[in-house]
N, C-alpha and C. Protein backbone atom coordinates (compact mmCIF):
# COMPACT_ATOMS: atom_id res chain seq x y z
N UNK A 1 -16.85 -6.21 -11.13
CA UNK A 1 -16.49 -6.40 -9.73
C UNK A 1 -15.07 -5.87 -9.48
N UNK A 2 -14.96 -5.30 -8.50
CA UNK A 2 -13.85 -4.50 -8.31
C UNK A 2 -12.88 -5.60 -7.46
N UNK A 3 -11.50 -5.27 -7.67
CA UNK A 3 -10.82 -6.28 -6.86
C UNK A 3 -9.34 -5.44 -6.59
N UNK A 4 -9.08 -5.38 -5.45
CA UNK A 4 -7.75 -5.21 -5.67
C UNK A 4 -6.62 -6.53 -4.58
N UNK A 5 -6.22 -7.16 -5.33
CA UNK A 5 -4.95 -8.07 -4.64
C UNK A 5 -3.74 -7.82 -4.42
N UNK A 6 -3.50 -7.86 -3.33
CA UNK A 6 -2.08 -8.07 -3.02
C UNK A 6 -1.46 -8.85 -2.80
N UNK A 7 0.17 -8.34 -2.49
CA UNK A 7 1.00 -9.98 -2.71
C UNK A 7 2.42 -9.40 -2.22
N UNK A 8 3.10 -10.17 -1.67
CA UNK A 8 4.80 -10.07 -1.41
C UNK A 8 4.84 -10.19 -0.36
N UNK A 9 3.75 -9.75 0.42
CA UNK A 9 4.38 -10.03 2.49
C UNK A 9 4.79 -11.61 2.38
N UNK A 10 5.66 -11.22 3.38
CA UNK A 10 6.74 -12.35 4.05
C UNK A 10 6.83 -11.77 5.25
N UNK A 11 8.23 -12.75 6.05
CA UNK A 11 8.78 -12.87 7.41
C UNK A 11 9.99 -12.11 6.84
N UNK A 12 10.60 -10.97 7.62
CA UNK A 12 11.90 -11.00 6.73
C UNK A 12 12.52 -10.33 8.17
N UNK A 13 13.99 -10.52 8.25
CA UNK A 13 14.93 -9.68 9.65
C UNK A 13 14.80 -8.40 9.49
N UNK A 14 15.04 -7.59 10.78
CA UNK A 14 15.10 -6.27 10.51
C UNK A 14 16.36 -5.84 10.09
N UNK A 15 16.02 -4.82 9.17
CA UNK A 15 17.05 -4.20 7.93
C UNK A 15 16.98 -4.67 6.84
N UNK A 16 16.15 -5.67 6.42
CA UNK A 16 15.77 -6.08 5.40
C UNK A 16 14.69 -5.72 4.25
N UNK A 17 14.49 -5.79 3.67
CA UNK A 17 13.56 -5.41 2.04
C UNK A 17 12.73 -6.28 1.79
N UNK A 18 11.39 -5.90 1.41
CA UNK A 18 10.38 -6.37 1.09
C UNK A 18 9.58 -5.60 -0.21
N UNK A 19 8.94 -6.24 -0.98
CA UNK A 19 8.33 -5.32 -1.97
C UNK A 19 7.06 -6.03 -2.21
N UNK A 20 6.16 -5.02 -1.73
CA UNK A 20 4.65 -5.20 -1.88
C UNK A 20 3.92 -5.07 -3.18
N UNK A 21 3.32 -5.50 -3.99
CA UNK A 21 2.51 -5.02 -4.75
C UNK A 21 0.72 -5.17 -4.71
N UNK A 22 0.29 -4.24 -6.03
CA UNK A 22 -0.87 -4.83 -5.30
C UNK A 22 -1.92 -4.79 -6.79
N UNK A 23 -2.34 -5.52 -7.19
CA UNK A 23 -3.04 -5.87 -9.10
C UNK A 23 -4.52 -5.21 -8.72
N UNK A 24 -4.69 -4.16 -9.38
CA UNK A 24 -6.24 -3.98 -9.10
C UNK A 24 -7.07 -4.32 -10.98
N UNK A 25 -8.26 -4.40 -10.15
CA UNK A 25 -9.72 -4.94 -11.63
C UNK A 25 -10.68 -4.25 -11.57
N UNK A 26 -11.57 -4.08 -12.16
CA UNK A 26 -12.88 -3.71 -12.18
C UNK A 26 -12.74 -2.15 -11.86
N UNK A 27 -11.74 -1.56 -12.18
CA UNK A 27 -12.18 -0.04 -12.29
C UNK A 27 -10.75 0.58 -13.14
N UNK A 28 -11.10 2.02 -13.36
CA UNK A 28 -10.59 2.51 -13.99
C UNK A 28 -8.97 3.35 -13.88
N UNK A 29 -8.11 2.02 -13.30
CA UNK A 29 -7.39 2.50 -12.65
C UNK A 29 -6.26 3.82 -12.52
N UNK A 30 -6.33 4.63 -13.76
CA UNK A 30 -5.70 5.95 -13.91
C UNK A 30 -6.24 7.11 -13.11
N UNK A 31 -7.68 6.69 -12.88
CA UNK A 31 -8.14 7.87 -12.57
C UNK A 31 -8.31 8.25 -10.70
N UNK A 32 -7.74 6.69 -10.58
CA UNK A 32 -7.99 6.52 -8.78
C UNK A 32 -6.24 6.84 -8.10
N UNK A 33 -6.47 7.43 -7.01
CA UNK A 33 -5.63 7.61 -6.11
C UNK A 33 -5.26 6.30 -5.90
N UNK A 34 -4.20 5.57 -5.08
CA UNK A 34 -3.79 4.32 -4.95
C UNK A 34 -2.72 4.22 -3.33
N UNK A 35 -2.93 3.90 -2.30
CA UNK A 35 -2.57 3.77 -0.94
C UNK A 35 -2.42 2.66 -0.07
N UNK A 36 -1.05 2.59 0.25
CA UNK A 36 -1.24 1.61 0.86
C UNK A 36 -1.06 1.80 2.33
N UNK A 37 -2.07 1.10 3.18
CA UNK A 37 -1.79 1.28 4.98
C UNK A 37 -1.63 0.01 5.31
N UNK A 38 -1.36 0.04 6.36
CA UNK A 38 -1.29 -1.13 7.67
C UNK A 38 -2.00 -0.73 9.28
N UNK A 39 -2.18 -2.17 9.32
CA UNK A 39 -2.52 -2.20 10.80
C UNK A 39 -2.06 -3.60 11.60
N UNK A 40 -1.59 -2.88 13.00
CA UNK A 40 -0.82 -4.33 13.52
C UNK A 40 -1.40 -4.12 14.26
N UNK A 41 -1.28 -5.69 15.19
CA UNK A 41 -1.97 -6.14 16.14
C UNK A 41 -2.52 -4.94 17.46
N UNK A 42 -3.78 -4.90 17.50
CA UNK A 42 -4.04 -3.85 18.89
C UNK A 42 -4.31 -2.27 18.34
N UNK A 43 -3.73 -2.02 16.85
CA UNK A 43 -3.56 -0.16 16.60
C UNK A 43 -4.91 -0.48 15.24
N UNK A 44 -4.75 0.85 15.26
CA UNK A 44 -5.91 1.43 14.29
C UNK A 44 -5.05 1.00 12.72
N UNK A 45 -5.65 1.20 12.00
CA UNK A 45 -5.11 1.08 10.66
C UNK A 45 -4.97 2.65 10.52
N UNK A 46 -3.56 3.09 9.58
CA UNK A 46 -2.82 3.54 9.56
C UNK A 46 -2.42 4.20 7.77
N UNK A 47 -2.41 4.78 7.74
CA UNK A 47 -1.67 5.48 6.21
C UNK A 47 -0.22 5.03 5.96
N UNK A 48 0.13 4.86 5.45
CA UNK A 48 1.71 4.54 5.02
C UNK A 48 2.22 5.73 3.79
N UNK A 49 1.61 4.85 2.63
CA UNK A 49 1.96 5.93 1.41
C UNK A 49 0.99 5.91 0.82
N UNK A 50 0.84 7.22 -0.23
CA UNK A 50 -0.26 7.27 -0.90
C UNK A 50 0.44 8.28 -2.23
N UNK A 51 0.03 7.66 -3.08
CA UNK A 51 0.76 8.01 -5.08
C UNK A 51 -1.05 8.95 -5.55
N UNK A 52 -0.78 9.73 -6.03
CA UNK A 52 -2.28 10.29 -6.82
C UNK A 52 -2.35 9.86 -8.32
N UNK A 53 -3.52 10.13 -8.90
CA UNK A 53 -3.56 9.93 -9.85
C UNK A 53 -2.50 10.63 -11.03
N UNK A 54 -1.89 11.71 -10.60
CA UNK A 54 -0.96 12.09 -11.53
C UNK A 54 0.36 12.30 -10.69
N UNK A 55 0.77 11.16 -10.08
CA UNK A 55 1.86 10.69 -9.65
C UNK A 55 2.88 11.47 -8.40
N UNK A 56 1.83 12.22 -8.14
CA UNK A 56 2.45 12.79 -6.62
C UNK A 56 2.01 11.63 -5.23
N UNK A 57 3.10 11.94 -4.38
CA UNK A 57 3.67 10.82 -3.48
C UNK A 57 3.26 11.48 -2.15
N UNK A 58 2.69 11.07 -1.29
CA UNK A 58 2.85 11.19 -0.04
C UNK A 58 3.14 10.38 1.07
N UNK A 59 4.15 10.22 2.17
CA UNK A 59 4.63 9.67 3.06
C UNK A 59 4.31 9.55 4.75
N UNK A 60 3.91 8.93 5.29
CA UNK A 60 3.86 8.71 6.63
C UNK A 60 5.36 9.10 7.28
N UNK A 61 5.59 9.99 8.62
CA UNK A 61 6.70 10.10 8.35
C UNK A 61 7.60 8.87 9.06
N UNK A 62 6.82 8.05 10.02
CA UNK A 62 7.52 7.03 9.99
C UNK A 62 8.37 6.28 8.93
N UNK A 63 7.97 6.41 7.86
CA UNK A 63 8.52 5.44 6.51
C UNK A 63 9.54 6.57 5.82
N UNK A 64 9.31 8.06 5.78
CA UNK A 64 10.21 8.55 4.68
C UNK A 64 11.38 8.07 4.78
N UNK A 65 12.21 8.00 3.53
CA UNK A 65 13.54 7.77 3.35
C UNK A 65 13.99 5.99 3.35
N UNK A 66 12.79 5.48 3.90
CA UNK A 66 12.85 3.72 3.68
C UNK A 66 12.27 3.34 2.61
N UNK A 67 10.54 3.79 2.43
CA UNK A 67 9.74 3.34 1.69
C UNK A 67 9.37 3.70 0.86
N UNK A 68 9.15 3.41 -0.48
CA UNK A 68 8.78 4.22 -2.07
C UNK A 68 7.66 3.46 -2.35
N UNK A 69 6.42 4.42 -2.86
CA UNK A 69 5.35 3.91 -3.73
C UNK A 69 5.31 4.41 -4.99
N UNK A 70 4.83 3.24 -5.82
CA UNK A 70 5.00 3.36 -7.49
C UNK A 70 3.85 2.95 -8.01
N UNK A 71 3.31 3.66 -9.07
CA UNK A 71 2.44 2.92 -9.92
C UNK A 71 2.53 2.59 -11.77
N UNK A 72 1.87 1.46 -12.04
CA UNK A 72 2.33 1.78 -13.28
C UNK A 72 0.65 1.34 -13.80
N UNK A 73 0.60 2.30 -14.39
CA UNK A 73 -1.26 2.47 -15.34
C UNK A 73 -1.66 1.77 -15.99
N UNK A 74 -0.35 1.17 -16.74
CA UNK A 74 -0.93 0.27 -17.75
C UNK A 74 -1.30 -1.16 -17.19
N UNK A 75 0.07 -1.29 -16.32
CA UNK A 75 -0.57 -2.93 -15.58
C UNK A 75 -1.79 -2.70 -14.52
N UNK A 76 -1.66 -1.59 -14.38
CA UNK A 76 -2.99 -1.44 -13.08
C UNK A 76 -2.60 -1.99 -11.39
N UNK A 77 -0.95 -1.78 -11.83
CA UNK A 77 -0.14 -2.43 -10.23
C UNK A 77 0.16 -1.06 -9.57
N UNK A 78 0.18 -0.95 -8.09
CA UNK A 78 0.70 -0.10 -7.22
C UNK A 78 1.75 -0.96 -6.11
N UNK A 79 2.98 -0.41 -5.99
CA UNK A 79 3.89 -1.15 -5.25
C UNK A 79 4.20 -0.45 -4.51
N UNK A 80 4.75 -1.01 -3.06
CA UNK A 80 5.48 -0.66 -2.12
C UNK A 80 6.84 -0.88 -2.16
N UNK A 81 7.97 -0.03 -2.54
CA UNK A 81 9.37 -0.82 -2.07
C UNK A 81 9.62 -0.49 -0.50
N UNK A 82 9.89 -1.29 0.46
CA UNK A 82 10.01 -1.09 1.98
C UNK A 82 11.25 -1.94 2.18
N UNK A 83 12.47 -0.77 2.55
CA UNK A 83 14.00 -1.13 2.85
C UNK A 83 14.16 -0.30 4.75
N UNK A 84 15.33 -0.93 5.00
CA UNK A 84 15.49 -0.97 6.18
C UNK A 84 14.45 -1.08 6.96
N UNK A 85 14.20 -2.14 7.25
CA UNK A 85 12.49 -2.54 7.58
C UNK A 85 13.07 -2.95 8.98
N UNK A 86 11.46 -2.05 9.82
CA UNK A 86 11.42 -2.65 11.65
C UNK A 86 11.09 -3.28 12.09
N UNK A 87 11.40 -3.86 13.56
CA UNK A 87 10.16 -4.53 14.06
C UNK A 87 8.68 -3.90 13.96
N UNK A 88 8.94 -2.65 13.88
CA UNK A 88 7.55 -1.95 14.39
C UNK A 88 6.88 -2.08 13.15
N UNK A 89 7.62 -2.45 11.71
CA UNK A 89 6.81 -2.68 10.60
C UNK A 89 5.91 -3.57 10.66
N UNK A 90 6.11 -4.78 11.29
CA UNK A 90 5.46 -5.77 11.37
C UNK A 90 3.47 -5.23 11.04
N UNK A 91 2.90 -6.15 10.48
CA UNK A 91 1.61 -5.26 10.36
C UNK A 91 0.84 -6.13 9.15
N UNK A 92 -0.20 -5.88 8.71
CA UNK A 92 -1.00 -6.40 7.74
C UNK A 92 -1.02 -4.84 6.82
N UNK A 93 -0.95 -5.35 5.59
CA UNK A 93 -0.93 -4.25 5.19
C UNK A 93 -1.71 -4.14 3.70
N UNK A 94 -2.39 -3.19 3.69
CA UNK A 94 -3.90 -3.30 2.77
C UNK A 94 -3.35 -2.05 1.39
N UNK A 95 -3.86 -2.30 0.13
CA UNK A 95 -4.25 -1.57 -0.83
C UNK A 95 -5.20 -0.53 -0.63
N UNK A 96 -5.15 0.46 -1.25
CA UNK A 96 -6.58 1.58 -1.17
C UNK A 96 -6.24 2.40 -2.49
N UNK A 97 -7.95 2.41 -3.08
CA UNK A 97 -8.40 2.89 -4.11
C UNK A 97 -9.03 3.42 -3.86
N UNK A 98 -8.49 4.92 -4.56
CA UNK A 98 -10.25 5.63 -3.58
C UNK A 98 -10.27 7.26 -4.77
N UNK A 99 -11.50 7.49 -5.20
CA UNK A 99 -11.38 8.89 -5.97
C UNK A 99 -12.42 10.09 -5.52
N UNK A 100 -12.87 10.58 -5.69
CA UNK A 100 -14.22 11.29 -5.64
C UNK A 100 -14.96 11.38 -7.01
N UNK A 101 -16.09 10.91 -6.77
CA UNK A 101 -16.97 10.78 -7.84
C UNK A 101 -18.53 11.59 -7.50
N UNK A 102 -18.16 12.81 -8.28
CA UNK A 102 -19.24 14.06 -8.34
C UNK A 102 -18.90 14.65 -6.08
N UNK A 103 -19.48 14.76 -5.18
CA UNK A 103 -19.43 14.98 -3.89
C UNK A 103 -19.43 13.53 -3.17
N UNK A 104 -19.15 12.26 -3.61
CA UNK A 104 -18.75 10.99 -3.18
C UNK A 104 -17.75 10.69 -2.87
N UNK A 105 -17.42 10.20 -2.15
CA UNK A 105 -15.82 9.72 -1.77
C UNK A 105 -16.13 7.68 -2.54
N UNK A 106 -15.50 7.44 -3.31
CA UNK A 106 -15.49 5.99 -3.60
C UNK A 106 -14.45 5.52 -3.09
N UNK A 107 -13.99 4.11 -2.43
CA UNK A 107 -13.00 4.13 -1.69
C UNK A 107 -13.33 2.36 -1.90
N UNK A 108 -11.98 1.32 -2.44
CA UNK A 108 -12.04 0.00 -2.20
C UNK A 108 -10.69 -0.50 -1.58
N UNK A 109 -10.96 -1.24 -1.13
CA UNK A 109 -9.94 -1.94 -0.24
C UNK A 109 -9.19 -3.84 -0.45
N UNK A 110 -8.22 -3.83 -0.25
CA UNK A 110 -7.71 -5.21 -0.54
C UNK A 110 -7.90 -6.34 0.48
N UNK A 111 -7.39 -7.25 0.28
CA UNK A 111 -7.95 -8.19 1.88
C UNK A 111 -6.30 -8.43 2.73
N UNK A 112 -5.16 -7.45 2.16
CA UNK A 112 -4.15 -7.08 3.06
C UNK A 112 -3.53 -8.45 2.76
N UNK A 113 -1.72 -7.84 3.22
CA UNK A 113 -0.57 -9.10 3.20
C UNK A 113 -0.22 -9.02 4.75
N UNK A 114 0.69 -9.76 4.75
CA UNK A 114 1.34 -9.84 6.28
C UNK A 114 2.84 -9.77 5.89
N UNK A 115 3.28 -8.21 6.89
CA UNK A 115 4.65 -8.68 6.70
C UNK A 115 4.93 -8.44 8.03
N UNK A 116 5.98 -9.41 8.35
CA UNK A 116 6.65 -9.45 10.12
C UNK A 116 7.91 -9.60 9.48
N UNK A 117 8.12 -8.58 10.75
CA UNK A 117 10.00 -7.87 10.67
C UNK A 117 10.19 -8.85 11.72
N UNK A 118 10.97 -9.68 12.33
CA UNK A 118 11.52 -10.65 13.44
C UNK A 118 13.05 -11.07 13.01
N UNK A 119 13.66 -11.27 13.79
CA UNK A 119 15.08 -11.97 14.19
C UNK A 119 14.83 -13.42 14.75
């Protein structure tokens, strides 16, 4: 059974730091791409960052220069570091595992954290 959990959302002020992570199971986690999005109240869910399997990074450009994604293979964790954080961060924000297998797209999802940027 595949699982991926996350963990670290909080309430935090804006300009502040938060660090997401997210423990995945039941698959083979070197070989999967690893992404994390959000969606806040009313908008579509959204891309943030996304790490590949051989450690190239891609950025939403809302986030460049705030937010870093990391993975490490052996624990099977993918993290978000998210500094100078907005209101507009505010959002639920989900894990994604996803590879192609033969012309398949395989794709699993987390059940998302909550982080709210507020004063």
């Amino acid at each position: 059974q595949v699982q991926l959990v996350e963990s670290g959302g909080d309430s935090v002020q804006p300009g502040g730091s938060l660090r997401l992570s997210c423990a995945a199971s039941g698959i083979t986690f070197r070989l999967y791409a690893m992404g994390w999005y959000r969606q806040a109240p009313g908008k579509e869910r959204e891309l943030v960052a996304d790490i590949t399997d051989d450690g190239s990074t891609l950025y939403a450009e809302f986030v460049k220069g705030r937010f870093t994604i990391s993975r490490d293979n052996a624990k099977s964790t993918v993290d978000l570091q998210m500094n100078s954080l907005k209101r507009e961060d505010t959002a639920v924000y989900y894990c994604n595992a996803s590879r192609n297998v033969f012309s398949r797209r395989v794709t699993y999802w987390g059940q998302g954290t909550q982080v709210t940027v507020s004063s």
